[in-house]
C-alpha atoms as a PDB file:
ATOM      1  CA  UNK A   1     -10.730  29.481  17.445  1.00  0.00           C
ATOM      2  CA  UNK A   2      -9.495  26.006  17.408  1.00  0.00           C
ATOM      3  CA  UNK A   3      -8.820  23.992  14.252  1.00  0.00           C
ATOM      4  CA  UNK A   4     -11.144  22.761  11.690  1.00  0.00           C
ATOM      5  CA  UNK A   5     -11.033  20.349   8.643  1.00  0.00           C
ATOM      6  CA  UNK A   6     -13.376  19.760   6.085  1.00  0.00           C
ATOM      7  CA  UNK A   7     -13.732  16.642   4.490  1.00  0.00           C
ATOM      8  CA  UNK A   8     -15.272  16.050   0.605  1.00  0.00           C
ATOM      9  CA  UNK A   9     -16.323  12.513   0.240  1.00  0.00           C
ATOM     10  CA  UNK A  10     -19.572  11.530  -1.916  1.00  0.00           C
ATOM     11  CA  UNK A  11     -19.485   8.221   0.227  1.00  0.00           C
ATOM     12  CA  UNK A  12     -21.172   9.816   4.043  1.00  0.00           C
ATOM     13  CA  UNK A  13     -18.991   6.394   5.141  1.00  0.00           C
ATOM     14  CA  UNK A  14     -15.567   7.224   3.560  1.00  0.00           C
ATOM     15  CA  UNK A  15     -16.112  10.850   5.549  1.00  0.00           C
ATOM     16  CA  UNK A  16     -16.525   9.174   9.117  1.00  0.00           C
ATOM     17  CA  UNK A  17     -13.622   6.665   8.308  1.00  0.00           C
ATOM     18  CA  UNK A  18     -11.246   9.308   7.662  1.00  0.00           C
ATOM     19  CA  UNK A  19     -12.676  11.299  10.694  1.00  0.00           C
ATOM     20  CA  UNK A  20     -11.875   8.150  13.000  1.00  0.00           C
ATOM     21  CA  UNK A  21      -8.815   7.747  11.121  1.00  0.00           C
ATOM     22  CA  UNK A  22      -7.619  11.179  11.842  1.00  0.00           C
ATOM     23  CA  UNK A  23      -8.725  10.797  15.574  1.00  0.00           C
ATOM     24  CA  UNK A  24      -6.364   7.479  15.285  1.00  0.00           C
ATOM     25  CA  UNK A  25      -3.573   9.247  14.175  1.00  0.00           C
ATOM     26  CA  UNK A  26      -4.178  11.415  17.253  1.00  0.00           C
ATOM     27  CA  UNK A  27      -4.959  14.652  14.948  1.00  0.00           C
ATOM     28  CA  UNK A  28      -7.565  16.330  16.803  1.00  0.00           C
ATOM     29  CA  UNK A  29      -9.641  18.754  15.001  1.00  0.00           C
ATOM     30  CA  UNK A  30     -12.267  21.021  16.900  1.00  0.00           C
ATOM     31  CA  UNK A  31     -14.687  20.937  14.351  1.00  0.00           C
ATOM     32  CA  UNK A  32     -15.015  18.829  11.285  1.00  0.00           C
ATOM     33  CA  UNK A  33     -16.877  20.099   8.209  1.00  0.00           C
ATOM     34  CA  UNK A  34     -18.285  17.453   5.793  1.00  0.00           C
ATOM     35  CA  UNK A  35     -19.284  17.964   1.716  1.00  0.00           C
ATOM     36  CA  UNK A  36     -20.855  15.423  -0.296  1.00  0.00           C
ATOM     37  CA  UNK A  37     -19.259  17.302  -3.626  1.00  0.00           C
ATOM     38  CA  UNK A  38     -16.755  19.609  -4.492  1.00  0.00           C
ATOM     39  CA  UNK A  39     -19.608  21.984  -5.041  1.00  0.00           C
ATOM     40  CA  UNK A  40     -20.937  21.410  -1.681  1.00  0.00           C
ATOM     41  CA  UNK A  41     -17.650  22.147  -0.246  1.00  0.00           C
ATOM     42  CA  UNK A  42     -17.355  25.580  -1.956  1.00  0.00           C
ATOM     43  CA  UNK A  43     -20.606  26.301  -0.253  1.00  0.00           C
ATOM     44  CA  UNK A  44     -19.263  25.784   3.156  1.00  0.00           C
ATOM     45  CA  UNK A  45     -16.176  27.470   2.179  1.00  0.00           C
ATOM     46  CA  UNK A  46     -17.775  30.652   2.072  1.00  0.00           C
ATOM     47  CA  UNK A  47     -18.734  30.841   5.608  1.00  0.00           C
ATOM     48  CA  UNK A  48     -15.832  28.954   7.153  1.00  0.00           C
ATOM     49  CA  UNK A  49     -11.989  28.467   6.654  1.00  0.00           C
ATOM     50  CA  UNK A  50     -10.822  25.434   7.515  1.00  0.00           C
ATOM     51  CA  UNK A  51      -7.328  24.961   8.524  1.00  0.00           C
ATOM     52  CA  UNK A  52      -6.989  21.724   5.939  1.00  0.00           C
ATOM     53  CA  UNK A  53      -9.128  19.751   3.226  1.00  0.00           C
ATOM     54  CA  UNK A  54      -9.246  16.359   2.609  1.00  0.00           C
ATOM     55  CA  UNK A  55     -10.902  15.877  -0.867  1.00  0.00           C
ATOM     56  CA  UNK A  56     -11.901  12.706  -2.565  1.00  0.00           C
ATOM     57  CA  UNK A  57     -11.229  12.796  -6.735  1.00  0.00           C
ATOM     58  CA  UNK A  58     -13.939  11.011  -8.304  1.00  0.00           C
ATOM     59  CA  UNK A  59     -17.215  12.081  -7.156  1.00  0.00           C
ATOM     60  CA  UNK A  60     -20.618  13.076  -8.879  1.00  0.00           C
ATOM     61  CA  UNK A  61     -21.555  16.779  -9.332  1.00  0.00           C
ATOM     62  CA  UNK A  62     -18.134  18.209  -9.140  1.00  0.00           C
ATOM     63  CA  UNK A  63     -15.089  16.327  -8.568  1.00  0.00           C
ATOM     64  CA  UNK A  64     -11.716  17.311  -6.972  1.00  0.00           C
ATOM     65  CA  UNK A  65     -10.243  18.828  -9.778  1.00  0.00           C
ATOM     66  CA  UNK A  66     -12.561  21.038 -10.581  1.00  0.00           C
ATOM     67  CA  UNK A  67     -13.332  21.560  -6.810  1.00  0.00           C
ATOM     68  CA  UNK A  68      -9.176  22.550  -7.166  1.00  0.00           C
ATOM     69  CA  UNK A  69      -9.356  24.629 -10.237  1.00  0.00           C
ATOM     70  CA  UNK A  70     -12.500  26.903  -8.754  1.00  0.00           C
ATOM     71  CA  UNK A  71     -10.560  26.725  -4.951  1.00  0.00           C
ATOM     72  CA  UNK A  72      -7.767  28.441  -7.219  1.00  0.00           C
ATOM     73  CA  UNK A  73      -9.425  30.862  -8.930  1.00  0.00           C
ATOM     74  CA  UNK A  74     -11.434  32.521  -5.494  1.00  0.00           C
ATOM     75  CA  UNK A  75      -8.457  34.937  -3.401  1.00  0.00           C
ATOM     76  CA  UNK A  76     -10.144  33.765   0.135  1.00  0.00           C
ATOM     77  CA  UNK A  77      -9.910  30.494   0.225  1.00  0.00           C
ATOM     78  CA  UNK A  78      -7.031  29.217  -2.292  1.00  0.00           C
ATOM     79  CA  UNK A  79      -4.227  29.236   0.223  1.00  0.00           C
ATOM     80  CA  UNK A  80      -5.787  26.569   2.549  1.00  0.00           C
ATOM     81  CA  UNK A  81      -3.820  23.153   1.801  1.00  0.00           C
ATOM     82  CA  UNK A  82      -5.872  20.313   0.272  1.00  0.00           C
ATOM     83  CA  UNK A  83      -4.334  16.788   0.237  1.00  0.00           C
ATOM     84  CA  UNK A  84      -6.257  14.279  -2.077  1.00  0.00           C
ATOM     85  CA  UNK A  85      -7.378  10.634  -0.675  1.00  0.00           C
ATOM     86  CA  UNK A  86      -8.183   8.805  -3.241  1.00  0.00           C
ATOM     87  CA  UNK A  87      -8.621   5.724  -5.189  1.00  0.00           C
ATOM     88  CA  UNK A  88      -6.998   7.360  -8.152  1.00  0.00           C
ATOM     89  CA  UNK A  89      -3.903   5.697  -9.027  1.00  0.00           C
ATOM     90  CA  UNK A  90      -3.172   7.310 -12.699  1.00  0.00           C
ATOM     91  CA  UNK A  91      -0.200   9.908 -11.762  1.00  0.00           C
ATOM     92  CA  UNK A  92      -1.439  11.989 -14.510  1.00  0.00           C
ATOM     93  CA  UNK A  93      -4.823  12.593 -12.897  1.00  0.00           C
ATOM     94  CA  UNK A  94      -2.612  13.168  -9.381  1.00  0.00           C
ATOM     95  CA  UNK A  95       0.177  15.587 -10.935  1.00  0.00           C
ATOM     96  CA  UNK A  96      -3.172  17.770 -12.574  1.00  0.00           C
ATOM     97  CA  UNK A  97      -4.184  17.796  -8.973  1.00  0.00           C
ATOM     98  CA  UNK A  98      -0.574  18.578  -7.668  1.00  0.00           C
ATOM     99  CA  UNK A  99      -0.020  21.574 -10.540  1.00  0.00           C
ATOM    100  CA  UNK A 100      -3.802  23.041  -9.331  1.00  0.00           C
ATOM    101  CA  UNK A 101      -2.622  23.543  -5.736  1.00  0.00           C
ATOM    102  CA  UNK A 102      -2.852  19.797  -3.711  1.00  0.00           C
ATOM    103  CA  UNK A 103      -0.155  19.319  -1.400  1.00  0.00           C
ATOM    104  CA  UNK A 104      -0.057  15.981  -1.835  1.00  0.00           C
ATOM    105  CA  UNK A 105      -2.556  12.913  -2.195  1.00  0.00           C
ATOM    106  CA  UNK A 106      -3.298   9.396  -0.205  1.00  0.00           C
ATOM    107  CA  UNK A 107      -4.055   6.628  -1.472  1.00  0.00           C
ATOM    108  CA  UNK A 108      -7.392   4.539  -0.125  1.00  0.00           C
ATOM    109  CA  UNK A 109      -7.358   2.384   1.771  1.00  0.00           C
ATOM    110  CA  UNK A 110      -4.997   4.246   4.291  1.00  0.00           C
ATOM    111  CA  UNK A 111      -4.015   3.746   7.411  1.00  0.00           C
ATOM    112  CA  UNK A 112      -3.585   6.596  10.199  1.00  0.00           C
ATOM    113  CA  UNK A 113      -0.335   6.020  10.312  1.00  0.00           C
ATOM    114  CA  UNK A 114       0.023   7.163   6.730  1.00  0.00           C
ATOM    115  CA  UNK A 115      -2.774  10.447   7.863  1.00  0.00           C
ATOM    116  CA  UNK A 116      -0.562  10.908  10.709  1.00  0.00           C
ATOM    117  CA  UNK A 117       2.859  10.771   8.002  1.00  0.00           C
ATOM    118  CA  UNK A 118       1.078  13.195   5.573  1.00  0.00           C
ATOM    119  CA  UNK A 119      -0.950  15.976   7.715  1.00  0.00           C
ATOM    120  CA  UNK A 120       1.371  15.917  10.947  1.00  0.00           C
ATOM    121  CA  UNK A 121       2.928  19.472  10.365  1.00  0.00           C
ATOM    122  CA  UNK A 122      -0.470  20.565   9.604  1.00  0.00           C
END
């Protein structure tokens, strides 16, 4: 099976500017999932494992953190790395996401070379 991401954005554009972004950084992914919400996301989650999620903070219905606390709490899918992009600058609201499991976070706007510096040796 080759390798998948999933991408939680509430923006549908931020989702295909980090796909092209990720296809800039020359990170090809076979198949990339998309969620509108971090509840949307949990939904795909139980059918498919992606190999990495990119996850957007603030967003309506359930944002990031919460999408990271619940991601914790469920055995099958909390080991799969989540890096935040985000607009979220306030390093408390990054370390919470940081101490519930994110790898790391990037800041928007990004470039690919910064994708390409953060997911890599994913």
């Amino acid at each position: 099976m080759g390798k998948q991401i999933l991408i939680i954005d509430d923006s549908n554009t931020m989702r295909k500017i980090i796909g092209r972004s990720l296809r800039q950084a020359g990170l090809e992914y076979d198949k990339v999932l998309e969620a509108g919400d971090g509840a949307e996301a949990l939904k795909i989650l139980e059918s498919e494992k992606p190999d990495v999620i990119l996850s957007d903070i603030n967003m309506p219905n359930m944002d990031g953190i919460e999408f990271l606390r619940q991601k914790k709490a469920n055995d099958k899918i909390k080991n799969i790395p989540v890096f935040m992009i985000t607009t979220e600058s306030a390093a408390d609201v990054i370390n919470e996401a940081i101490n519930l499991g994110a790898k790391g976070s990037i800041k928007k706007p990004f470039t690919p070379e910064q994708i390409q510096n953060t997911l890599g040796g994913i």
